[in-house]
N, C-alpha and C. Protein backbone atom coordinates (compact mmCIF):
# COMPACT_ATOMS: atom_id res chain seq x y z
N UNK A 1 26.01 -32.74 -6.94
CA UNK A 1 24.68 -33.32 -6.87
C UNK A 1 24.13 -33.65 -8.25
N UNK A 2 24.31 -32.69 -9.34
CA UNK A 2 23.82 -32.82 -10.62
C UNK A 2 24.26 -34.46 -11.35
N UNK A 3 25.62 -34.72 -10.67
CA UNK A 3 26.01 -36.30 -11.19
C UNK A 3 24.50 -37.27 -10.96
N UNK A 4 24.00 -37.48 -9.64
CA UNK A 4 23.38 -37.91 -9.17
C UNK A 4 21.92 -37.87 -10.10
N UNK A 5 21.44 -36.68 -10.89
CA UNK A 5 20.18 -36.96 -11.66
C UNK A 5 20.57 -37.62 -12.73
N UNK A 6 19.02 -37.97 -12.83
CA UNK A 6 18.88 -38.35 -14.41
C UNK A 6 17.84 -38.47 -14.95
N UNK A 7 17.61 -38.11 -16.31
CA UNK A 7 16.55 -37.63 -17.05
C UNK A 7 15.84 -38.46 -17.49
N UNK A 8 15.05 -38.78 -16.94
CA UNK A 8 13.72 -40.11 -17.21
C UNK A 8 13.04 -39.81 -18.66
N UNK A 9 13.06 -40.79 -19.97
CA UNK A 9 12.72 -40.96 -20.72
C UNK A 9 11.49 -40.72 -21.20
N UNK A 10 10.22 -40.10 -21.13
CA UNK A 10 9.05 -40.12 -20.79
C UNK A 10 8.75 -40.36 -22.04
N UNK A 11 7.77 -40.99 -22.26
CA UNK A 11 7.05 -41.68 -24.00
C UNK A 11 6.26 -40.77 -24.25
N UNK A 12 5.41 -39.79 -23.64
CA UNK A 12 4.53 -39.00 -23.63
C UNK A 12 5.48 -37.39 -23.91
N UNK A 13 5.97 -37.07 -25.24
CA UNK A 13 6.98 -35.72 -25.29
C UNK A 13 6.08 -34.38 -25.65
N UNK A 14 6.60 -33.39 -25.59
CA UNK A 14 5.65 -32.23 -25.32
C UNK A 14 5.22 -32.09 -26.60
N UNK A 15 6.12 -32.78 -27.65
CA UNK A 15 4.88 -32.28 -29.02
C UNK A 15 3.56 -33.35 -28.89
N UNK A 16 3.70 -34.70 -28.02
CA UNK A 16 2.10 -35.18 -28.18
C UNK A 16 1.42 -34.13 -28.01
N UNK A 17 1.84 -33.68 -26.61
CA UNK A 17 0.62 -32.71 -25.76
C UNK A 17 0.38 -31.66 -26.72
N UNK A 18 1.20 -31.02 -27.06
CA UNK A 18 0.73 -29.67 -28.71
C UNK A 18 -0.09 -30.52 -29.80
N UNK A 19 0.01 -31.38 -29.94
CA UNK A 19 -0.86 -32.24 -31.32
C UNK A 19 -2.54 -32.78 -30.80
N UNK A 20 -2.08 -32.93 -29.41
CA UNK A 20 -3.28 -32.92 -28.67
C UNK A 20 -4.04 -32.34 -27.89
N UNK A 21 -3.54 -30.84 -27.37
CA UNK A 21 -4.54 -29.85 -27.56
C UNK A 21 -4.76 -28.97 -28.36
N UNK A 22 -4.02 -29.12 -29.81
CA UNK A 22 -4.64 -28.67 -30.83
C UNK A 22 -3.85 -27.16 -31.18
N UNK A 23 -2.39 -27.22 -30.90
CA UNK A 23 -1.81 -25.73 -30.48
C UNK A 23 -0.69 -25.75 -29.65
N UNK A 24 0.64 -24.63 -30.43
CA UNK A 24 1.60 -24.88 -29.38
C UNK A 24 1.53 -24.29 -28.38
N UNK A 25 2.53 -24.48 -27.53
CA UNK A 25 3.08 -24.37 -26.40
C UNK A 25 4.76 -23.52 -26.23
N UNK A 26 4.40 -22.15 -25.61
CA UNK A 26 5.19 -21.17 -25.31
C UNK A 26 5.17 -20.62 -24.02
N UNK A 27 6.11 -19.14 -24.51
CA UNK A 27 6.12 -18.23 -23.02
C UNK A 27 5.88 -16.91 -24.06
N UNK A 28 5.08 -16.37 -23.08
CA UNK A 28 4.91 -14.83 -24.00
C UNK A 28 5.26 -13.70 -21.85
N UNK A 29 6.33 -13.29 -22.19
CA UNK A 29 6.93 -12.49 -21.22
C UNK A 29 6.45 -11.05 -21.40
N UNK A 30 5.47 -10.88 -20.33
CA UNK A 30 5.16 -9.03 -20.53
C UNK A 30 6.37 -8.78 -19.30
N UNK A 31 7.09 -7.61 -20.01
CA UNK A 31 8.31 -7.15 -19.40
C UNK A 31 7.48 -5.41 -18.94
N UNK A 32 7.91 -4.26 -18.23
CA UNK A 32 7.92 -3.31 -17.97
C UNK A 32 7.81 -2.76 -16.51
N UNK A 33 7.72 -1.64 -16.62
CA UNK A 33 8.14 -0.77 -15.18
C UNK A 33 6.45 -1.52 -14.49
N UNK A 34 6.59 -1.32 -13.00
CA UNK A 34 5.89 -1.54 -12.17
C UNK A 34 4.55 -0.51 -12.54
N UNK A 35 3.78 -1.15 -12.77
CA UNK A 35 2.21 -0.77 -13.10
C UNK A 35 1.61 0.00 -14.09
N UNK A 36 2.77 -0.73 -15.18
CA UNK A 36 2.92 -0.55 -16.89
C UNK A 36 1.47 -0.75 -17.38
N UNK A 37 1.05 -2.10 -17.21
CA UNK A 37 -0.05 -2.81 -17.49
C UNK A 37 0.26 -4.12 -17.41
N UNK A 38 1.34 -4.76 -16.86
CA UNK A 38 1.37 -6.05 -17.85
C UNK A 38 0.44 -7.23 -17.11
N UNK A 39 0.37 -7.31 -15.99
CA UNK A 39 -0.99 -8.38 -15.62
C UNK A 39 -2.27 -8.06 -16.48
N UNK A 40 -2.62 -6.90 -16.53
CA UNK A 40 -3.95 -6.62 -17.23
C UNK A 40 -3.86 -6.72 -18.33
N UNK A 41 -3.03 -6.72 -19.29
CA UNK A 41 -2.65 -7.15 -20.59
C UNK A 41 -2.63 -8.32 -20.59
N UNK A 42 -2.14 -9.12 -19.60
CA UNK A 42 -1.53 -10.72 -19.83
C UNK A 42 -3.27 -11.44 -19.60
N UNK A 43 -3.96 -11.00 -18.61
CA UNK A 43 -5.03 -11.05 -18.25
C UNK A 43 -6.34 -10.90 -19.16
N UNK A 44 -6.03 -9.95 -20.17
CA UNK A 44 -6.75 -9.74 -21.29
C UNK A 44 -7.01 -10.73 -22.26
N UNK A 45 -5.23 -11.31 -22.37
CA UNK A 45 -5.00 -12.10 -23.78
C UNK A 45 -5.23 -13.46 -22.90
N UNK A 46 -5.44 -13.94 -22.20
CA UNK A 46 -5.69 -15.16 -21.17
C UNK A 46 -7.32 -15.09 -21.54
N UNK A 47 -8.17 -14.17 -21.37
CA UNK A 47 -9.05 -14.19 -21.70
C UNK A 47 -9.73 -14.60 -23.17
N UNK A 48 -8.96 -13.85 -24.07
CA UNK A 48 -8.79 -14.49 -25.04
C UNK A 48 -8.61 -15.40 -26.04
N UNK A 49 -7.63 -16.33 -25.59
CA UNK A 49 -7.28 -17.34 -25.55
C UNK A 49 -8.02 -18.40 -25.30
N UNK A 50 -8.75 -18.54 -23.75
CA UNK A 50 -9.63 -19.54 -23.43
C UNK A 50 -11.33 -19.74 -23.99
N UNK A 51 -11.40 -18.64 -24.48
CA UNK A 51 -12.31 -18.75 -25.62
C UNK A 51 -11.94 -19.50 -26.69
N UNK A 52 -11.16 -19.71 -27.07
CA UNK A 52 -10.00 -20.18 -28.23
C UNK A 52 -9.88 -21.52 -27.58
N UNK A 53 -10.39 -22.39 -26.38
CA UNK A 53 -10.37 -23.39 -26.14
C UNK A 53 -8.68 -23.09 -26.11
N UNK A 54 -7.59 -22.50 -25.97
CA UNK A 54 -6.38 -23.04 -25.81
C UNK A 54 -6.05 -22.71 -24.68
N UNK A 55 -4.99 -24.07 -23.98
CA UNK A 55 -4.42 -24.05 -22.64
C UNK A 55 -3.35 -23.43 -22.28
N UNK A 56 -3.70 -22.21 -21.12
CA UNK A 56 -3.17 -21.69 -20.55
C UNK A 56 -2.85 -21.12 -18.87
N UNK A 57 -1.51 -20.47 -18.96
CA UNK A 57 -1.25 -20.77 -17.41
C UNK A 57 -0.84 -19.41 -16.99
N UNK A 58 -1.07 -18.11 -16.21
CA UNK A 58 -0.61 -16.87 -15.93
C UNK A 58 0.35 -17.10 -14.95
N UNK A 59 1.72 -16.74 -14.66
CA UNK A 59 2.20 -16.72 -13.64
C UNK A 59 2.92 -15.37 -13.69
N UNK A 60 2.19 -14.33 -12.41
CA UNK A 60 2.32 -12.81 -12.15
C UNK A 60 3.45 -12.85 -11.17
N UNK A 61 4.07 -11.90 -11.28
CA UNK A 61 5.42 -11.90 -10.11
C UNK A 61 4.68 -11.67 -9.15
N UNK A 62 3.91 -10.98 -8.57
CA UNK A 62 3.57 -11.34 -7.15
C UNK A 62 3.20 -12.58 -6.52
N UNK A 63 2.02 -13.07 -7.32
CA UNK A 63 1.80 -13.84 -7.15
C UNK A 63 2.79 -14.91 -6.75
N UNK A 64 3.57 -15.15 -7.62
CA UNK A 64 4.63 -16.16 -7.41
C UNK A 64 5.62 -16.20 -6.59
N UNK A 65 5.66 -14.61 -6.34
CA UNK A 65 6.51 -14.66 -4.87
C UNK A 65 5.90 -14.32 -3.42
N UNK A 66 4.51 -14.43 -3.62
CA UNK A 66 3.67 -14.95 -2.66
C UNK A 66 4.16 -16.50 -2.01
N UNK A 67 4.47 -17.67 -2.89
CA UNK A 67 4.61 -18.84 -2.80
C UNK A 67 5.86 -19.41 -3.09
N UNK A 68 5.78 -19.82 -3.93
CA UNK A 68 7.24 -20.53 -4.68
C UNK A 68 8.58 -19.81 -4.49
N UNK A 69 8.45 -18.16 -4.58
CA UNK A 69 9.54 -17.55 -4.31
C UNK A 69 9.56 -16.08 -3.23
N UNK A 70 8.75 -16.94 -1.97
CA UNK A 70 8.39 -16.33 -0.97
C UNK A 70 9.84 -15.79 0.11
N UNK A 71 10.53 -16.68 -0.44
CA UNK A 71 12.12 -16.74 0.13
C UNK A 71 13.13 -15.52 -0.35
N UNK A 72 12.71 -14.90 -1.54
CA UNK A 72 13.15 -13.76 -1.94
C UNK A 72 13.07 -12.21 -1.91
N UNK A 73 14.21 -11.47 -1.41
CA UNK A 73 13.86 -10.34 -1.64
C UNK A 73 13.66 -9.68 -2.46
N UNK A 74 14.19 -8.47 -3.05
CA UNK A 74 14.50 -7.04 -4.23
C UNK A 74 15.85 -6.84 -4.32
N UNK A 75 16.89 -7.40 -3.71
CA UNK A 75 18.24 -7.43 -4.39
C UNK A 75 18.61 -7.91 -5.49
N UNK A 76 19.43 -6.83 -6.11
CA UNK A 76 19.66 -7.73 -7.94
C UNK A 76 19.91 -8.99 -7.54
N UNK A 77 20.61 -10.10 -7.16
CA UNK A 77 20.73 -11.39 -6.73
C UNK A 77 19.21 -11.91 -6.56
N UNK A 78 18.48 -11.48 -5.99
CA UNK A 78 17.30 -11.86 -5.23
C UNK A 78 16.12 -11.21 -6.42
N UNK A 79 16.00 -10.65 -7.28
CA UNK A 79 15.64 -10.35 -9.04
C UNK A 79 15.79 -11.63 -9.85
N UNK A 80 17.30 -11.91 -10.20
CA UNK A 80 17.96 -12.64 -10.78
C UNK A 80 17.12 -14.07 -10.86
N UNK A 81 17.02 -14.49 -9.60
CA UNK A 81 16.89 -15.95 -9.15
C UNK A 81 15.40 -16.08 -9.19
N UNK A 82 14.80 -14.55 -8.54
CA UNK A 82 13.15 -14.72 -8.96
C UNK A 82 12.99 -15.10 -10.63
N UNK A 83 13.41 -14.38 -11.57
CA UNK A 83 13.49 -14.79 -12.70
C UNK A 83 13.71 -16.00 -13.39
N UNK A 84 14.88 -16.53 -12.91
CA UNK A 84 15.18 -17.83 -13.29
C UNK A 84 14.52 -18.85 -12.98
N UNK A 85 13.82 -18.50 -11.96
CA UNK A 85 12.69 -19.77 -11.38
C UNK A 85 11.62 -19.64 -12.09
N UNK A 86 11.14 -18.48 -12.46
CA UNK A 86 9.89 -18.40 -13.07
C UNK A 86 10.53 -19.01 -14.51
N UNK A 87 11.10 -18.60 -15.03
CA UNK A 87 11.70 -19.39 -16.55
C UNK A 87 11.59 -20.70 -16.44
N UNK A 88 11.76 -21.90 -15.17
CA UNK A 88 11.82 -23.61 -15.32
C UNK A 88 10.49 -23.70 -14.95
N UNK A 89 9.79 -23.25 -14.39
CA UNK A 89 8.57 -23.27 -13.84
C UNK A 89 7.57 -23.02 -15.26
N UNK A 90 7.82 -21.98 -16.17
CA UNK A 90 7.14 -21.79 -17.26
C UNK A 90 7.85 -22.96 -18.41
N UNK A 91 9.26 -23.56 -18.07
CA UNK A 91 9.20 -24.49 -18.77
C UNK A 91 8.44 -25.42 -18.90
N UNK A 92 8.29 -25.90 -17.67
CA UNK A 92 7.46 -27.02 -16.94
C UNK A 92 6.05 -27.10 -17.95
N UNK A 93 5.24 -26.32 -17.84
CA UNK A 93 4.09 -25.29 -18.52
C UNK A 93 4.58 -25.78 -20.01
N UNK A 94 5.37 -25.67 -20.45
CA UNK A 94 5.96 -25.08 -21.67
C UNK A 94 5.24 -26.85 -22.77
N UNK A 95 6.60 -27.51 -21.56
CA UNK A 95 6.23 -28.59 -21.79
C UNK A 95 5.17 -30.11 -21.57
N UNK A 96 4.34 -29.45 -21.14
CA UNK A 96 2.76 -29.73 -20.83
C UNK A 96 2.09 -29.40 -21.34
N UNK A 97 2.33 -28.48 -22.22
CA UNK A 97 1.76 -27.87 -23.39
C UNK A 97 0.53 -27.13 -24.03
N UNK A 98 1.17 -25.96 -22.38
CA UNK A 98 0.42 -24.89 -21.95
C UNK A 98 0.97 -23.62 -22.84
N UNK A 99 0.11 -22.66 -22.97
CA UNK A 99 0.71 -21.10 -23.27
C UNK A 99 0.97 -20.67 -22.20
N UNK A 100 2.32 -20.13 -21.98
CA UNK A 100 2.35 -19.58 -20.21
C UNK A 100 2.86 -17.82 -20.36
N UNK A 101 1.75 -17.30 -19.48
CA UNK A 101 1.78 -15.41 -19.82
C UNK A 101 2.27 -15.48 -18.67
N UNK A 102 3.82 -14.68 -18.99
CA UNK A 102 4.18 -14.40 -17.89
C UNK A 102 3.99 -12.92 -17.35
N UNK A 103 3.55 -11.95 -16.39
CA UNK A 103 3.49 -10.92 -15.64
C UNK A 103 4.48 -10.62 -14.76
N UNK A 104 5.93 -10.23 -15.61
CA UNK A 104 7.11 -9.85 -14.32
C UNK A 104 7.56 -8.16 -15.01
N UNK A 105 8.33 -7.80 -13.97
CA UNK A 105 8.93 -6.54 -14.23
C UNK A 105 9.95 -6.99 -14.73
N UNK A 106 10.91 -8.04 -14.17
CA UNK A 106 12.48 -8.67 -14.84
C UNK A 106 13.20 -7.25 -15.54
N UNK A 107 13.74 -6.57 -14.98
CA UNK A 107 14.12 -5.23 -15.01
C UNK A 107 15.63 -5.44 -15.91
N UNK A 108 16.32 -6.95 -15.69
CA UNK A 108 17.43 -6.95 -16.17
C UNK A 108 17.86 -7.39 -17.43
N UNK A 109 18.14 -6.84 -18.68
CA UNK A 109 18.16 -7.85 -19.69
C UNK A 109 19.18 -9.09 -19.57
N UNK A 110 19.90 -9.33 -19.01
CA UNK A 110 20.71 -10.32 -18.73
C UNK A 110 19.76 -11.76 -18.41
N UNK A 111 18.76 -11.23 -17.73
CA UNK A 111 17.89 -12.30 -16.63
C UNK A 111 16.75 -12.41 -17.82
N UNK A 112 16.35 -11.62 -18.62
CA UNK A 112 15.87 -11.77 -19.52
C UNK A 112 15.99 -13.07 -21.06
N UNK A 113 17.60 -12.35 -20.79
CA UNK A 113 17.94 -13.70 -22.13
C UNK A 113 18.24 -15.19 -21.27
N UNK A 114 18.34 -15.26 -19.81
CA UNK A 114 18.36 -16.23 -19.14
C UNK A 114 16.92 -17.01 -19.22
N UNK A 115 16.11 -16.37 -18.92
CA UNK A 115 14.65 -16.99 -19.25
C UNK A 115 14.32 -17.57 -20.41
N UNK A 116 15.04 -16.96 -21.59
CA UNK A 116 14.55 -17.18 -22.88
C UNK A 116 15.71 -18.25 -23.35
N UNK A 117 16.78 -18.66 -22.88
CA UNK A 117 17.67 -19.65 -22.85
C UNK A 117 17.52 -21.22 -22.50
N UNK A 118 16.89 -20.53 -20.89
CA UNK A 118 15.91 -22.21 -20.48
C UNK A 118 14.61 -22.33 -21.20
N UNK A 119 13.91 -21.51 -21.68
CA UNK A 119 12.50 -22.26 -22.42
C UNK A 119 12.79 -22.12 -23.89
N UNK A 120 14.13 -21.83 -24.55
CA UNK A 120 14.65 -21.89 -25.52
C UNK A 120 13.88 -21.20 -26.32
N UNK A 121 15.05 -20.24 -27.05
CA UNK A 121 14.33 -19.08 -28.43
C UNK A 121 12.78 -19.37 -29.19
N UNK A 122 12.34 -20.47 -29.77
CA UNK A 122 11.52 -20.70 -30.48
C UNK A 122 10.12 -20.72 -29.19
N UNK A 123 10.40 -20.93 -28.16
CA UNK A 123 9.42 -20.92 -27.63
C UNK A 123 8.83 -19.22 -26.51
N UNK A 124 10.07 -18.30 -26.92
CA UNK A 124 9.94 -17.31 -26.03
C UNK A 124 9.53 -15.93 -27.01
N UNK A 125 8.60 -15.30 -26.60
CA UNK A 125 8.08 -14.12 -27.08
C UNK A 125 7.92 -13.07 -26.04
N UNK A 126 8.51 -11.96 -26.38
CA UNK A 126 9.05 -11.23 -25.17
C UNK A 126 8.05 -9.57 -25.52
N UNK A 127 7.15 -9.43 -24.81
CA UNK A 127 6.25 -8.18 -25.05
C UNK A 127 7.11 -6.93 -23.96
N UNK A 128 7.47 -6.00 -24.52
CA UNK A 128 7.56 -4.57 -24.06
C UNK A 128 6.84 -3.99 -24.10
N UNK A 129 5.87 -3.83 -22.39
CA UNK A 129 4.88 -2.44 -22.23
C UNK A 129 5.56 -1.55 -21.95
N UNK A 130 5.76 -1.07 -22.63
CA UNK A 130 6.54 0.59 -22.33
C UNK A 130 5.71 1.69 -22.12
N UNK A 131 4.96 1.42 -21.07
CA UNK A 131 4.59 2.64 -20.14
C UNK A 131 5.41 3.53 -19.63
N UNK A 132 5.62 5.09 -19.64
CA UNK A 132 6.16 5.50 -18.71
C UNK A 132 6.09 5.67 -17.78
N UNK A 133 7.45 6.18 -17.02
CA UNK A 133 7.47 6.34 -15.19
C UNK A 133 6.19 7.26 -14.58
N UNK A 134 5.94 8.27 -15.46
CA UNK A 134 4.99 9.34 -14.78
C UNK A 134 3.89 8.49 -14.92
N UNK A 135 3.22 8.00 -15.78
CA UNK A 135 2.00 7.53 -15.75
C UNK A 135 1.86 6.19 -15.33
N UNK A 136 2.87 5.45 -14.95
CA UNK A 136 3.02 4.09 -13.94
C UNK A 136 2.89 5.40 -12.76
N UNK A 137 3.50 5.99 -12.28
CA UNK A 137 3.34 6.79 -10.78
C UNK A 137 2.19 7.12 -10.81
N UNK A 138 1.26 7.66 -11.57
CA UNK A 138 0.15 8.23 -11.37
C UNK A 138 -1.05 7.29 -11.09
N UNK A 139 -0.46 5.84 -11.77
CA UNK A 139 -1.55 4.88 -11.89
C UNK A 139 -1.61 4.25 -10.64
N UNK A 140 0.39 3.93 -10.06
CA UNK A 140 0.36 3.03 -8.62
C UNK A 140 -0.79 2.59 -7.69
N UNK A 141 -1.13 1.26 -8.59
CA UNK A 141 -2.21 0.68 -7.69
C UNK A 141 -1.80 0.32 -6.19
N UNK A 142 -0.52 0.06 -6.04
CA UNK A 142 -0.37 -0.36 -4.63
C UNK A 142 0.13 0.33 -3.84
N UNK A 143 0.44 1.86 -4.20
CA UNK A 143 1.21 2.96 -3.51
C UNK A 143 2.52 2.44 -3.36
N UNK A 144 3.55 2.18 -4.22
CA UNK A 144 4.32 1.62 -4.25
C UNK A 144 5.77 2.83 -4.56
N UNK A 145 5.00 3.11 -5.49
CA UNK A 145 5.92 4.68 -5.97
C UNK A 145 6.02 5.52 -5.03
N UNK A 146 4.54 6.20 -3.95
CA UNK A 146 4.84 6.68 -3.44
C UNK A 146 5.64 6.59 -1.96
N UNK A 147 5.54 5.38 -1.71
CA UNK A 147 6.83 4.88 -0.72
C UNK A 147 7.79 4.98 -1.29
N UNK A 148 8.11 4.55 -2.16
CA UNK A 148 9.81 4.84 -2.85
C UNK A 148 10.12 6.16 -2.85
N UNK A 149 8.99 7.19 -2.75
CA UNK A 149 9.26 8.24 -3.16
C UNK A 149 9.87 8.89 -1.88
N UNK A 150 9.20 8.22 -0.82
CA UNK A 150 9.89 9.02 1.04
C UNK A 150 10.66 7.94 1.29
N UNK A 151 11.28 7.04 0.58
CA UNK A 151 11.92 6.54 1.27
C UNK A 151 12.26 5.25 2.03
N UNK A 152 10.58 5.10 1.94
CA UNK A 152 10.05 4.00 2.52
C UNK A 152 10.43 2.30 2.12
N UNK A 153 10.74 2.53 0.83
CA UNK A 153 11.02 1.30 -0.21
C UNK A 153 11.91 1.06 -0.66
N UNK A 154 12.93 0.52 -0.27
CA UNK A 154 13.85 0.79 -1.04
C UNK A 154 14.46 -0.48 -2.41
N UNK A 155 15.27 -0.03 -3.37
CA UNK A 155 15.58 -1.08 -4.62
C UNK A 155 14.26 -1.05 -5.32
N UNK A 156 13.33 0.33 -5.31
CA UNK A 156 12.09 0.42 -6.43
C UNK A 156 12.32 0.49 -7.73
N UNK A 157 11.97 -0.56 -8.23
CA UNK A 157 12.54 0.04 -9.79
C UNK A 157 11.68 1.08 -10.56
N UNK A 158 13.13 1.75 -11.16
CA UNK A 158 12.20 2.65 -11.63
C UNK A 158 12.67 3.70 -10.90
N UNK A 159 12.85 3.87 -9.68
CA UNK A 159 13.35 5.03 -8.69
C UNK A 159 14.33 4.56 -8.33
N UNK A 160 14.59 3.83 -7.31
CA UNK A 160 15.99 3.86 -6.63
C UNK A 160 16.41 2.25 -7.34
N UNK A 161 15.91 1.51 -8.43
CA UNK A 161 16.84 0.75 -8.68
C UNK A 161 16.16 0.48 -10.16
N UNK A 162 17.45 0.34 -11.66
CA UNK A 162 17.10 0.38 -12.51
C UNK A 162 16.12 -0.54 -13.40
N UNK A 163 15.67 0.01 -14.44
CA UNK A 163 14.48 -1.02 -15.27
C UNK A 163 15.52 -0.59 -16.83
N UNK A 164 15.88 -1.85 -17.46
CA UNK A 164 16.64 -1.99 -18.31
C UNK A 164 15.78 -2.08 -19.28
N UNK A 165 15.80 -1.12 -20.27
CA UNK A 165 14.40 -1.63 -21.59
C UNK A 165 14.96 -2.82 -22.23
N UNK A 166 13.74 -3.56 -23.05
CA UNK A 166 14.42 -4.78 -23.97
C UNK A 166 15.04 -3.93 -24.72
N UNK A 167 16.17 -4.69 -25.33
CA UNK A 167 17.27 -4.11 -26.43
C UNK A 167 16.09 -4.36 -28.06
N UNK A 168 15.46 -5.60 -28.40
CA UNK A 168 15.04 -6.48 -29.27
C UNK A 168 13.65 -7.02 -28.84
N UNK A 169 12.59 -6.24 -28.35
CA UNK A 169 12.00 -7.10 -28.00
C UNK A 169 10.50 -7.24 -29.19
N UNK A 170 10.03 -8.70 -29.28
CA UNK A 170 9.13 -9.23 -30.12
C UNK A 170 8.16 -7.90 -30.57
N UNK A 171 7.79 -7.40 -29.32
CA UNK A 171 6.18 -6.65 -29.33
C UNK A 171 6.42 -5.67 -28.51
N UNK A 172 5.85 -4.33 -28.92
CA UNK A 172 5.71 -3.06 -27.66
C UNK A 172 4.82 -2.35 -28.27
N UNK A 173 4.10 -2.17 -26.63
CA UNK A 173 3.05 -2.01 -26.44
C UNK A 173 2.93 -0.28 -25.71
N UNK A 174 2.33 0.61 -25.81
CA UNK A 174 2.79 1.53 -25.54
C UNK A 174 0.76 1.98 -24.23
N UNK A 175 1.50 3.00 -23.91
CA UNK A 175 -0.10 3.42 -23.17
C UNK A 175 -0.69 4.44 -23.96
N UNK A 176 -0.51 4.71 -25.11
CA UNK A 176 -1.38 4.99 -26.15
C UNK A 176 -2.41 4.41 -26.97
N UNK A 177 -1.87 2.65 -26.63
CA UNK A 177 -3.21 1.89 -27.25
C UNK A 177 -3.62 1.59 -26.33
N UNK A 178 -5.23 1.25 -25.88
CA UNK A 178 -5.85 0.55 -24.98
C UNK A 178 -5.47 -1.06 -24.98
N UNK A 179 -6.39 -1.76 -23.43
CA UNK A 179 -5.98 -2.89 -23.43
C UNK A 179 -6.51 -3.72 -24.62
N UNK A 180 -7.80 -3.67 -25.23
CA UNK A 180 -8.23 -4.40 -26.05
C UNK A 180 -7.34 -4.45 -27.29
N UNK A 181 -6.22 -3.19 -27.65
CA UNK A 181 -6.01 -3.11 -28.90
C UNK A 181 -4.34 -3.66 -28.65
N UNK A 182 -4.03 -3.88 -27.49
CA UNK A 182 -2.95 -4.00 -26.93
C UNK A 182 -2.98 -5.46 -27.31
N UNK A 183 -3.95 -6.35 -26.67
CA UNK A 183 -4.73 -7.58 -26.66
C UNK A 183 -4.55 -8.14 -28.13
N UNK A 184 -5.16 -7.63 -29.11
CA UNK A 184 -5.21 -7.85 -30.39
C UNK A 184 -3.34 -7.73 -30.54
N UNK A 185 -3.12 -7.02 -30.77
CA UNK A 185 -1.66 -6.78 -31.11
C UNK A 185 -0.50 -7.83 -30.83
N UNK A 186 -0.92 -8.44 -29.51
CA UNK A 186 0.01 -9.84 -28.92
C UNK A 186 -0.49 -10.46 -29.87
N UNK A 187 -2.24 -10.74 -29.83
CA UNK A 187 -2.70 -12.25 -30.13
C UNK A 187 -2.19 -12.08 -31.71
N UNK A 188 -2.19 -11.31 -32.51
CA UNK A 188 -2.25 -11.35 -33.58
C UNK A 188 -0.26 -11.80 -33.87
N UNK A 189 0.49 -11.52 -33.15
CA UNK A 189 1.65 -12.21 -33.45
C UNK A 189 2.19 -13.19 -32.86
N UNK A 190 0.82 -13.52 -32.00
CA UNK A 190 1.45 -15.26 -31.69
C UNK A 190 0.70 -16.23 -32.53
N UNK A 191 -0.36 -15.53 -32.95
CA UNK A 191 -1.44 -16.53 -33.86
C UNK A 191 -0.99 -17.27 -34.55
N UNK A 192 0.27 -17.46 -35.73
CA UNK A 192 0.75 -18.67 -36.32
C UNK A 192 1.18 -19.79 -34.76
N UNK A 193 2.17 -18.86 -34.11
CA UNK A 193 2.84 -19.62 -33.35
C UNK A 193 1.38 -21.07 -32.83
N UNK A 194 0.57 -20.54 -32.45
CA UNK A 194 -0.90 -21.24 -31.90
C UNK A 194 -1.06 -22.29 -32.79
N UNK A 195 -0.83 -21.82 -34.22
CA UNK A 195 -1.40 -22.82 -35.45
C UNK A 195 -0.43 -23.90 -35.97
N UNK A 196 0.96 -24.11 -35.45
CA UNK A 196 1.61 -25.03 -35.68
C UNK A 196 1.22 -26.18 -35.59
N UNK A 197 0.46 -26.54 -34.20
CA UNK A 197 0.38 -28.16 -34.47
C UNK A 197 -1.29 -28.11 -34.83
């Protein structure tokens, strides 16, 4: 089938759109265990940002597999592919010449450097909340842990299925700093990235 496309020329390329809203265009990936922080972090610096007049786009793993990847389960296969979709999808973003915060667990580093392959190195910044397991369990907004814990859930990461730390990653964030200082800590190492165009 791939014979069959072809890549339409567009006159309009994603550095206009960075020269013309004033700021580049990336992926900043909050990676960690299930109810680390990373929506509320990503959520923070989104806030942030749009004060900053700069354009941006959140896409939270639930969320997204509410819709677009409603077709998927929790099998590593069914991980994998959630990932990889969210990576062309934040390309998309990328190159429209949006900041796109992503909110996934992406447990695998494999699926990790896959993401950062399609929206290519210069544009990927990869945040490690490294919360731990006890205090993600204690926090479980959605009782999620404690189903995993009888049984109920199964392929939880974190319990019955693994969370791979980044090997290298840009930024980590620990639950010793709060969100605001957490907040500062991203913005402050993407801030050139922002000031390129």
């Amino acid at each position: 089938m791939n014979r069959n496309l072809l890549q339409y020329n567009y006159e309009i390329k994603p550095e206009h759109k960075r020269r013309f809203n004033g700021h580049g265009s990336f992926l900043v990936l909050f990676t960690g265990l299930p109810a680390s922080g990373k929506s509320t972090i990503a959520n923070s610096l989104e806030k942030l940002l749009f004060e900053q007049k700069i354009k941006t786009c959140i896409l939270d793993g639930d969320s997204v597999r509410k819709g677009v990847n409603k077709d998927l389960g929790f099998t590593p296969e069914d991980r994998s592919e959630n990932n990889r979709r969210i990576g062309e999808i934040a390309k998309l973003f990328i190159d429209t010449g949006y900041i796109v915060l992503v909110a996934l667990i992406a447990p695998y580093e494999k699926d990790r450097k896959i993401m950062k392959e399609i929206v290519g190195a210069d544009n990927f910044v990869e945040v490690f909340v490294d919360t731990g397991l006890d205090i993600c369990e204690i926090r479980d907004p959605k009782g999620l842990y404690k189903k995993a814990r009888t049984g109920e859930i199964k392929n939880m990461t974190g319990i019955s299925a693994p969370y791979e730390n980044p090997k290298e990653p840009d930024i980590v964030v620990t639950s010793d700093l709060g969100i605001e200082e957490s907040t500062v800590k991203v913005f402050a190492y993407i801030e050139n990235r922002l000031k390129q165009w």
